[in-house]
C-alpha atoms as a PDB file:
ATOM      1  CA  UNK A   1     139.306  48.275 -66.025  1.00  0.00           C
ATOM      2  CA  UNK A   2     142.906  48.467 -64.441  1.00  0.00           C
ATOM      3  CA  UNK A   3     144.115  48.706 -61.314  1.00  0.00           C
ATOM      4  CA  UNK A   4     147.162  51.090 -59.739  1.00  0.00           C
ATOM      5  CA  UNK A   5     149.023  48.533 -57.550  1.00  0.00           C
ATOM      6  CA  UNK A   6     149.984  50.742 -54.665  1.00  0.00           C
ATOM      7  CA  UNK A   7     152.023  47.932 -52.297  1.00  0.00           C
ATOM      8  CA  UNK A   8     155.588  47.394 -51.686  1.00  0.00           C
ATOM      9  CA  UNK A   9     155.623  43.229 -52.696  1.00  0.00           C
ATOM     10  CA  UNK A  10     154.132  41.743 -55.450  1.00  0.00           C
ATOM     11  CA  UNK A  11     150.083  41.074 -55.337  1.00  0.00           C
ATOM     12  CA  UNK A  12     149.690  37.451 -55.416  1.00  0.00           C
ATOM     13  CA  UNK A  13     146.124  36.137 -56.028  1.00  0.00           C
ATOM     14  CA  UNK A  14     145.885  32.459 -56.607  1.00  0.00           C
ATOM     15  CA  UNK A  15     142.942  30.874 -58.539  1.00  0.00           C
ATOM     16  CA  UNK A  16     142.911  26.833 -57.442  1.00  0.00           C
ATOM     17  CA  UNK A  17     140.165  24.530 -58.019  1.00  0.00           C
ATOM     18  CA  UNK A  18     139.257  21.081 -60.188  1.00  0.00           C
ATOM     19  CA  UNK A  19     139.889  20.690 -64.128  1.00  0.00           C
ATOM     20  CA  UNK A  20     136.571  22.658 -65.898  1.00  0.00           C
ATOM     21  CA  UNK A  21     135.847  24.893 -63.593  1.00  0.00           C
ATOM     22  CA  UNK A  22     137.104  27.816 -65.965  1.00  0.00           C
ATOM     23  CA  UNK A  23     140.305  28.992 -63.417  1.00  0.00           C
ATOM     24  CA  UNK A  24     142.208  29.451 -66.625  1.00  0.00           C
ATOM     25  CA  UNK A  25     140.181  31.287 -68.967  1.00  0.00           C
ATOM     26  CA  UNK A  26     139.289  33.670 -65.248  1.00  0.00           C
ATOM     27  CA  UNK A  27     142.660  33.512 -63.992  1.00  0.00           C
ATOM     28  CA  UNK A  28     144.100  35.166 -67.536  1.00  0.00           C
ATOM     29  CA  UNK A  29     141.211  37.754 -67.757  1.00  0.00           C
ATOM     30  CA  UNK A  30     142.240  38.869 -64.323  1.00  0.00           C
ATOM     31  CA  UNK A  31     145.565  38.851 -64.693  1.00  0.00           C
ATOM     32  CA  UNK A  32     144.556  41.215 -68.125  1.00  0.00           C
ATOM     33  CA  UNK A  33     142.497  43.760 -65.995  1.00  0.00           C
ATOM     34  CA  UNK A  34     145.015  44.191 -63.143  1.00  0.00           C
ATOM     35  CA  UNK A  35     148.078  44.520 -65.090  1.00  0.00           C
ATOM     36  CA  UNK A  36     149.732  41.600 -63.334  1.00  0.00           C
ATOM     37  CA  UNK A  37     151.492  38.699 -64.654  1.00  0.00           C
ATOM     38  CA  UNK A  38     150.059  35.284 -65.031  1.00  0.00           C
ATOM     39  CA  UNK A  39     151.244  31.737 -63.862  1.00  0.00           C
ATOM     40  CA  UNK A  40     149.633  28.550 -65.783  1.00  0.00           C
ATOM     41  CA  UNK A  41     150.705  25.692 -63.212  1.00  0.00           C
ATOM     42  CA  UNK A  42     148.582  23.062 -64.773  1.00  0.00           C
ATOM     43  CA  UNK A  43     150.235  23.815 -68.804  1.00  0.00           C
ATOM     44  CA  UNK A  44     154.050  22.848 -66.265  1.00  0.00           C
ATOM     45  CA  UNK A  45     152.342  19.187 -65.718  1.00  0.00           C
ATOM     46  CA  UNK A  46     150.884  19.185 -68.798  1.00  0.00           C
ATOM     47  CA  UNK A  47     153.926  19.878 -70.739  1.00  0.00           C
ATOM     48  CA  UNK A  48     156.027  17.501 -68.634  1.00  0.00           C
ATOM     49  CA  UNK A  49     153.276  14.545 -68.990  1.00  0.00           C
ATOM     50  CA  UNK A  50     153.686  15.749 -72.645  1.00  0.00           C
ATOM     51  CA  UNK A  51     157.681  15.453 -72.705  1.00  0.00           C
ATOM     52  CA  UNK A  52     157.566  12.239 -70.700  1.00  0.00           C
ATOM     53  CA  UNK A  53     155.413  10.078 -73.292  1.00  0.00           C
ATOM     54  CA  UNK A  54     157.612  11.749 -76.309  1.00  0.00           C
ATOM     55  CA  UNK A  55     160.611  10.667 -74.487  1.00  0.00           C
ATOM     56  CA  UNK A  56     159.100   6.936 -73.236  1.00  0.00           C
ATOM     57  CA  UNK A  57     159.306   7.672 -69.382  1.00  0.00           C
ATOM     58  CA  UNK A  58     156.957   5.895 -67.751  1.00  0.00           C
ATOM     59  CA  UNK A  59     154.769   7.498 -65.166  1.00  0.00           C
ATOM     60  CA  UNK A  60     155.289   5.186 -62.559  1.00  0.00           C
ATOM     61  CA  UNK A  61     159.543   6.265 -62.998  1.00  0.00           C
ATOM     62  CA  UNK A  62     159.287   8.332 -60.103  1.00  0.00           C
ATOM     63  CA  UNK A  63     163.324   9.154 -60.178  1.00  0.00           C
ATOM     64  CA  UNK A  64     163.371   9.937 -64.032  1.00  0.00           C
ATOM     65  CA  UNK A  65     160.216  12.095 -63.848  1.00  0.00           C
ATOM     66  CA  UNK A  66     161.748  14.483 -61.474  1.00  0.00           C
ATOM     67  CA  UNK A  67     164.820  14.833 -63.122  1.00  0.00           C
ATOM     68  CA  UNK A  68     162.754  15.782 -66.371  1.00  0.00           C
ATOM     69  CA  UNK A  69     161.234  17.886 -64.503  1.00  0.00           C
ATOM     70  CA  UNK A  70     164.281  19.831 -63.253  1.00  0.00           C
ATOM     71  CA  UNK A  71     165.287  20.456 -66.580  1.00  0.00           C
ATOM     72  CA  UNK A  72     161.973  21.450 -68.384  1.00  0.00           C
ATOM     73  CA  UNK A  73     163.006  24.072 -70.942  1.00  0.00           C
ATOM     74  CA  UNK A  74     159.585  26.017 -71.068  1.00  0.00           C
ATOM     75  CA  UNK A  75     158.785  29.499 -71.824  1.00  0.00           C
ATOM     76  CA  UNK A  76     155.220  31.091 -72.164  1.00  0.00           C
ATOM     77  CA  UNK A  77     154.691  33.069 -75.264  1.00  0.00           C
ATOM     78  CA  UNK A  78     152.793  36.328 -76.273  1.00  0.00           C
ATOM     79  CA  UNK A  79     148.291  35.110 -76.039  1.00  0.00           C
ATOM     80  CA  UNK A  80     146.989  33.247 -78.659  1.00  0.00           C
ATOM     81  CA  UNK A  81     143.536  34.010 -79.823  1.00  0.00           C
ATOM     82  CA  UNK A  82     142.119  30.668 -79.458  1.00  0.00           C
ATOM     83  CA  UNK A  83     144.021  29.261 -76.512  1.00  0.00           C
ATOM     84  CA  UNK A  84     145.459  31.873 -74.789  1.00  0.00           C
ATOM     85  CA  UNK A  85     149.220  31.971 -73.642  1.00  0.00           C
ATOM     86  CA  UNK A  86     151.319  30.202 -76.270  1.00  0.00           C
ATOM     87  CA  UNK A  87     153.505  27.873 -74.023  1.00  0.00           C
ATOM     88  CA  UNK A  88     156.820  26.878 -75.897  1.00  0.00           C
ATOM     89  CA  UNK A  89     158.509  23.441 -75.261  1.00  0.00           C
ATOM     90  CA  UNK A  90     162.225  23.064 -76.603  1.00  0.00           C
ATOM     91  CA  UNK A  91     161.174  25.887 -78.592  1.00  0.00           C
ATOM     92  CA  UNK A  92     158.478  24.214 -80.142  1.00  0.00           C
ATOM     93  CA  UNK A  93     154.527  25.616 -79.729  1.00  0.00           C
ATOM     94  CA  UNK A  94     152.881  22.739 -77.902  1.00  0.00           C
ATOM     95  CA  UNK A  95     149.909  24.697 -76.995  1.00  0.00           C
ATOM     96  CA  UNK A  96     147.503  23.142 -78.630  1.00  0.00           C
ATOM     97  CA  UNK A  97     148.841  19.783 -77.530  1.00  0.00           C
ATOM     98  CA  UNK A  98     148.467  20.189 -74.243  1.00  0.00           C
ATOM     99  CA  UNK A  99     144.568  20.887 -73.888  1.00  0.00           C
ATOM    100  CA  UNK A 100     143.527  17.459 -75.025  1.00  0.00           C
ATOM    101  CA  UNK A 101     142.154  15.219 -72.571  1.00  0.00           C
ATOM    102  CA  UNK A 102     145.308  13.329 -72.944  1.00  0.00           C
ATOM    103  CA  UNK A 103     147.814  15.945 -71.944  1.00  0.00           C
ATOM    104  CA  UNK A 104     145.118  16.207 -69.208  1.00  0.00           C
ATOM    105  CA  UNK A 105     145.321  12.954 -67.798  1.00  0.00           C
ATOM    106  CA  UNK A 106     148.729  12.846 -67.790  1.00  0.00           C
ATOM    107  CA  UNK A 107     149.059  16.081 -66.231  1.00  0.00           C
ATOM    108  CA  UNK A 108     146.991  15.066 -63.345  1.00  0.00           C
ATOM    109  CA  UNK A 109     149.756  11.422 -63.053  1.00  0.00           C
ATOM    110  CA  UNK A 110     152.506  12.910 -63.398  1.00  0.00           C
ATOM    111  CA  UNK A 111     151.487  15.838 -60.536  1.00  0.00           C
ATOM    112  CA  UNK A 112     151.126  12.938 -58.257  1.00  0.00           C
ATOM    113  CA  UNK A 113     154.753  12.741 -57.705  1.00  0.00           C
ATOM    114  CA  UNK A 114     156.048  14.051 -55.080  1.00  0.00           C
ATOM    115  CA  UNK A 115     159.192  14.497 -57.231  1.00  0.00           C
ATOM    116  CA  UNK A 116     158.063  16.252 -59.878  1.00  0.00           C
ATOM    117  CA  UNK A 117     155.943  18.769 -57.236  1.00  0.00           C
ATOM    118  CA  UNK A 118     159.564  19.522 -55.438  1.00  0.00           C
ATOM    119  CA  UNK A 119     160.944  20.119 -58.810  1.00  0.00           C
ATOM    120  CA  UNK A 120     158.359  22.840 -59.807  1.00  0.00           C
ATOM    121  CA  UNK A 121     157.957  24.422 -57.016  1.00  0.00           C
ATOM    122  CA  UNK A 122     160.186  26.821 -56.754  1.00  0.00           C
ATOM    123  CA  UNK A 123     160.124  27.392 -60.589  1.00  0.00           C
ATOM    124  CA  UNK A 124     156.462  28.396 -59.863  1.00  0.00           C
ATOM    125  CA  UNK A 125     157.242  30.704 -56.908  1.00  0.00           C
ATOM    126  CA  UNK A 126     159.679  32.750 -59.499  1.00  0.00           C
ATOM    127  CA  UNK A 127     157.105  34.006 -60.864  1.00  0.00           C
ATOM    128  CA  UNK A 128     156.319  36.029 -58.415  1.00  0.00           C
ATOM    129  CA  UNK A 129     157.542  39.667 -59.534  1.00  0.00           C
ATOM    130  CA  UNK A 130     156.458  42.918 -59.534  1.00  0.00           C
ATOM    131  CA  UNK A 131     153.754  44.027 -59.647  1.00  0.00           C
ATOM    132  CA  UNK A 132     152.527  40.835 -58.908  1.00  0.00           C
ATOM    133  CA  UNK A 133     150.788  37.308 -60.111  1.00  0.00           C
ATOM    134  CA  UNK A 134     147.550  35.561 -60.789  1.00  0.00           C
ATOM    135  CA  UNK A 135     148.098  31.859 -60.207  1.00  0.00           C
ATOM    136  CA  UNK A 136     146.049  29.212 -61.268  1.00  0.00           C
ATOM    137  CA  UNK A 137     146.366  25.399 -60.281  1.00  0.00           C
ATOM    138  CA  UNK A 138     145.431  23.249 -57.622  1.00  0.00           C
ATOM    139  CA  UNK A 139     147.659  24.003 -55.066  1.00  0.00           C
ATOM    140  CA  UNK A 140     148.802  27.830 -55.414  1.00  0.00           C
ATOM    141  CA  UNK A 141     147.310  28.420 -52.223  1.00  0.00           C
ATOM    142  CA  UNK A 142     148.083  25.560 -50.236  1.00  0.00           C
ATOM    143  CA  UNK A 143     151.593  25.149 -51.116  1.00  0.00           C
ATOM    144  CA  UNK A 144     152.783  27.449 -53.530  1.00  0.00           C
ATOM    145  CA  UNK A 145     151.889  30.594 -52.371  1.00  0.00           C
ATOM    146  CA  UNK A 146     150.501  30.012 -48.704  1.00  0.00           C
ATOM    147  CA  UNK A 147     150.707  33.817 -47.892  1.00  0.00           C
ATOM    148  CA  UNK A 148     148.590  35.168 -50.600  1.00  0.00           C
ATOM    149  CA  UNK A 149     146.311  37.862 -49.618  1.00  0.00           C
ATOM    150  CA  UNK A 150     143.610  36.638 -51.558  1.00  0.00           C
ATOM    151  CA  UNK A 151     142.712  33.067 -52.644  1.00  0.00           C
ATOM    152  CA  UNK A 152     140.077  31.795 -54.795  1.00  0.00           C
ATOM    153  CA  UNK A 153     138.538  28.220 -54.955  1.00  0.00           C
ATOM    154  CA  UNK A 154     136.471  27.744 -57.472  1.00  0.00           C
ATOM    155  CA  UNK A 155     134.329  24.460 -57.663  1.00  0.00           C
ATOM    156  CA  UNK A 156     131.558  23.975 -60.180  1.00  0.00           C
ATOM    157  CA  UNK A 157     129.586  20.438 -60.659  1.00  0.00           C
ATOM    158  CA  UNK A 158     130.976  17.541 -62.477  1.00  0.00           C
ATOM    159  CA  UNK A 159     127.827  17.684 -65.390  1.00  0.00           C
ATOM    160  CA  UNK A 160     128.283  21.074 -65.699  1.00  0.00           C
ATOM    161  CA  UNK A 161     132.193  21.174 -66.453  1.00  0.00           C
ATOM    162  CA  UNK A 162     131.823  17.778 -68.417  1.00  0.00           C
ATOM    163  CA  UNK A 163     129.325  20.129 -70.569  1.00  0.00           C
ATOM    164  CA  UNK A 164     131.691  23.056 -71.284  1.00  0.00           C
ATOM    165  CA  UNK A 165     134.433  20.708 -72.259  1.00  0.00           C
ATOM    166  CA  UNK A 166     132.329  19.157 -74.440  1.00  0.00           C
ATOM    167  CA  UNK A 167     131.475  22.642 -76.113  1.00  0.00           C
ATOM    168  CA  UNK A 168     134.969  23.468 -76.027  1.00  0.00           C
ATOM    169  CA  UNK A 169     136.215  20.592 -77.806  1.00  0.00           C
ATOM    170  CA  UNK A 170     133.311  21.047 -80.665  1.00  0.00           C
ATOM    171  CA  UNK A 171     134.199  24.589 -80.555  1.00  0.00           C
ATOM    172  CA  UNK A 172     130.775  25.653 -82.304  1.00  0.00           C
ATOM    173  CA  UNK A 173     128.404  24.371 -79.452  1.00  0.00           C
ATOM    174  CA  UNK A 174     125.659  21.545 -80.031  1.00  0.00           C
ATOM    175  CA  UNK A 175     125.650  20.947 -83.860  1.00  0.00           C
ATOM    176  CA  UNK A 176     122.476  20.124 -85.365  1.00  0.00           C
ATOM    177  CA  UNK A 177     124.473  17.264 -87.440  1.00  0.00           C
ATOM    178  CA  UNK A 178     125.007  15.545 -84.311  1.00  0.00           C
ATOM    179  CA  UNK A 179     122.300  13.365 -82.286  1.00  0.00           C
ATOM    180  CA  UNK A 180     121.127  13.506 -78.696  1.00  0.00           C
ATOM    181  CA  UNK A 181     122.866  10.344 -78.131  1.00  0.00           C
ATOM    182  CA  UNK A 182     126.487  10.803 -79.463  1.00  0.00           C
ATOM    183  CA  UNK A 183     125.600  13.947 -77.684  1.00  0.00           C
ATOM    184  CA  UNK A 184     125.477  12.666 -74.624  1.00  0.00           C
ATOM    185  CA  UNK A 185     127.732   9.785 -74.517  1.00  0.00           C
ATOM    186  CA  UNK A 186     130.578  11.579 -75.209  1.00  0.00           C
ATOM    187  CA  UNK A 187     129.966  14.050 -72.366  1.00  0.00           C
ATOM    188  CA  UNK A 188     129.414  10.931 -70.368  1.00  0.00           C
ATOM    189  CA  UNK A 189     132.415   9.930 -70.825  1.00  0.00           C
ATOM    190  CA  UNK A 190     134.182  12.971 -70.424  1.00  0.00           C
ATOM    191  CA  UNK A 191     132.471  13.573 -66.772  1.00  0.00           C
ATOM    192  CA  UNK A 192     133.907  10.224 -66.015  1.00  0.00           C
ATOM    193  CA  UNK A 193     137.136  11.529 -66.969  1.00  0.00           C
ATOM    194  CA  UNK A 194     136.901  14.364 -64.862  1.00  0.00           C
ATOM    195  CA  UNK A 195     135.336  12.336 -61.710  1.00  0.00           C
ATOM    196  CA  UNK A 196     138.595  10.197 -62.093  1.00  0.00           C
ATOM    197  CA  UNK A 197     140.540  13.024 -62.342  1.00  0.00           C
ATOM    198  CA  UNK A 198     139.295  15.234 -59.360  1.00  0.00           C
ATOM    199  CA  UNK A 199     139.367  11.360 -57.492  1.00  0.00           C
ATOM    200  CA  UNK A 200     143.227  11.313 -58.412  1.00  0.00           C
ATOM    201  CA  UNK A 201     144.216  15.088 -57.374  1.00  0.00           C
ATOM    202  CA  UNK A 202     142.022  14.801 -54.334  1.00  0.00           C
ATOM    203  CA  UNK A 203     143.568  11.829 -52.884  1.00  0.00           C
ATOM    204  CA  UNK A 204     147.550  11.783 -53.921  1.00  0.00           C
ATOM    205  CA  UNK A 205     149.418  12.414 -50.990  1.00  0.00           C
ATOM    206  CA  UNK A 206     152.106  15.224 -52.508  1.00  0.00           C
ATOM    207  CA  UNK A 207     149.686  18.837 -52.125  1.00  0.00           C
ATOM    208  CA  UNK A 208     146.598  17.421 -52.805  1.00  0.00           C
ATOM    209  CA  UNK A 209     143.613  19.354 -53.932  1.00  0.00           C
ATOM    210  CA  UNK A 210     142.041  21.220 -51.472  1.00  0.00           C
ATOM    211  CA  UNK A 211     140.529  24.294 -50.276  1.00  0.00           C
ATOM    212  CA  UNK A 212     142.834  26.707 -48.500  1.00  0.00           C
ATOM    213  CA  UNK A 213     141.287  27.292 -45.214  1.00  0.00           C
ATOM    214  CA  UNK A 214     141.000  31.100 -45.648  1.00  0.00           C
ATOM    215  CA  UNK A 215     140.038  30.892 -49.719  1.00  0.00           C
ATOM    216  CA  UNK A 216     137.354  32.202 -50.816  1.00  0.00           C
ATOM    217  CA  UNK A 217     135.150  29.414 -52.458  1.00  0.00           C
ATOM    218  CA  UNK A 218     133.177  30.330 -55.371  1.00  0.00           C
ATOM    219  CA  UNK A 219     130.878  27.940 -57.339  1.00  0.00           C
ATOM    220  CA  UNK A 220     130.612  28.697 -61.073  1.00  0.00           C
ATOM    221  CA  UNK A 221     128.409  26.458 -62.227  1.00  0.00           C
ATOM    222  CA  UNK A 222     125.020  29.074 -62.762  1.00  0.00           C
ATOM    223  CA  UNK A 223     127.352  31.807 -63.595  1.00  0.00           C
ATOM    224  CA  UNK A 224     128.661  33.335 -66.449  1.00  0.00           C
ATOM    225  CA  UNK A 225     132.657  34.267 -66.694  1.00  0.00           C
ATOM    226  CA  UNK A 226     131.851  37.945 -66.104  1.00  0.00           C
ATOM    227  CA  UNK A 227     129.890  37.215 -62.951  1.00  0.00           C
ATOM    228  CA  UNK A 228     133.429  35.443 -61.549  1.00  0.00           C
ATOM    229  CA  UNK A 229     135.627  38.229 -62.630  1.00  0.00           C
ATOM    230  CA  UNK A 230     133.199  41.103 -61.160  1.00  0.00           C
ATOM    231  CA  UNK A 231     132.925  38.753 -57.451  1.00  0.00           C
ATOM    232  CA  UNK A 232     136.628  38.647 -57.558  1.00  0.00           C
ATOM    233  CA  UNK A 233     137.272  42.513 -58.433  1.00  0.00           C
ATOM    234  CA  UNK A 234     134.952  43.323 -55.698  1.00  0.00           C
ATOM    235  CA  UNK A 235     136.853  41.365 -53.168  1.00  0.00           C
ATOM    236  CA  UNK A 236     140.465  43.024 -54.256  1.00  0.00           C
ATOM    237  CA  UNK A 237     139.034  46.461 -54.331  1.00  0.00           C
ATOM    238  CA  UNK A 238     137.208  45.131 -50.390  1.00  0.00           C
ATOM    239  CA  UNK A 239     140.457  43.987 -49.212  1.00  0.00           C
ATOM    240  CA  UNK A 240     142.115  47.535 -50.402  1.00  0.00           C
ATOM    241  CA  UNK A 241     144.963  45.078 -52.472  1.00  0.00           C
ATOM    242  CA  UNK A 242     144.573  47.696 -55.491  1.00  0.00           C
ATOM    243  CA  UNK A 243     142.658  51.217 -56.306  1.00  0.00           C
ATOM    244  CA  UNK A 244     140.077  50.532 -58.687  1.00  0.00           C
END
């Protein structure tokens, strides 16, 4: 399905919500099916927490992390099958480097300064072009993109998300090689991870996650990705942003 963009600025529809929650694998399939271009704001932290430990800068180095920041040479490539946009670093492929839990983590540090925020900010708002932009972070529409027509929040519960990373770091599911228990302490500790996580973008003072007050919230956790992409369809073709 496609739509015919039929407005005189660019659609902007910005997917926030916490780590797991699928915004990225929903905000690219969107993007797909409306023909517009897609912004990755989490891969900009992750590939700066990324530069930062190759380089030695230490998280808490406020002034050096901004100026890194400022001068991130980054570039998203053409989709890769597995991961999705390639995102190129110095004109390396980090890609796969920056979905570990790691890059995750530091991601979520490194976002806490309000440096590094003031930085990317308006390297983030460049990407909105014709026809328009699917966001997805934490923040598009708090901070980012306040004006957006239509904002989605999507939440999901911490076992739930904890689950699916687990199945997306095994890539083949629940393997019959592998016991209940290793099973389940390893998504253990990867809900603590994410608990930590959400605890850490929640509460930093520069944008911190949140719920725009007019975004749509929608909670994933009983439903499958197609089930998100047809709610959110629904609500650009109910809001007239497109022709169906």
């Amino acid at each position: 399905m496609s739509v015919e963009m039929s407005i005189e600025k660019p659609l902007v529809i910005t997917v926030d919500g916490p780590g797991g929650v699928g915004k990225g694998t929903i905000s690219l399939l969107l993007s797909n099916k409306l023909g517009l271009n897609y912004l990755d704001s989490g891969a900009l932290y992750r590939v700066l927490g990324l530069s930062a430990k190759k380089k030695g800068i230490s998280f808490s180095d406020e002034n050096s992390l901004g100026a890194e920041a400022s001068k991130l040479d980054i570039s998203f490539g053409t989709e890769d099958p597995d991961l999705g946009v390639r995102v190129i670093l110095d004109g390396e492929d980090v890609t796969a480097d920056i979905r570990t839990e790691d890059a995750g983590s530091a991601a979520s540090k490194v976002a806490a300064v309000p440096a590094v925020r003031e930085a990317l900010l308006q390297r983030q708002r460049d990407f909105e072009i014709n026809p328009g932009v699917v966001a997805d972070g934490r923040d598009m529409g708090t901070t980012v993109f306040p004006d957006a027509p239509l904002k989605i929040f999507l939440i999901a519960s911490a076992e739930e998300r904890a689950k699916r990373r687990y199945l997306q770091l095994t890539n083949k599911g629940l393997r019959e090689k592998e016991d209940s228990v290793s099973i389940r302490t390893l998504q253990s500790k990867i809900q603590r991870e994410i608990e930590e996580r959400d605890r850490r973008d929640s509460e930093r003072s520069a944008s911190p996650l949140r719920a725009a007050d007019n975004a749509v919230t929608i909670d994933t956790t009983e439903m499958v990705i197609d089930e998100v992409i047809s709610t959110v369809l629904n609500l650009v073709k109910d809001r007239s942003l497109g022709k169906m």
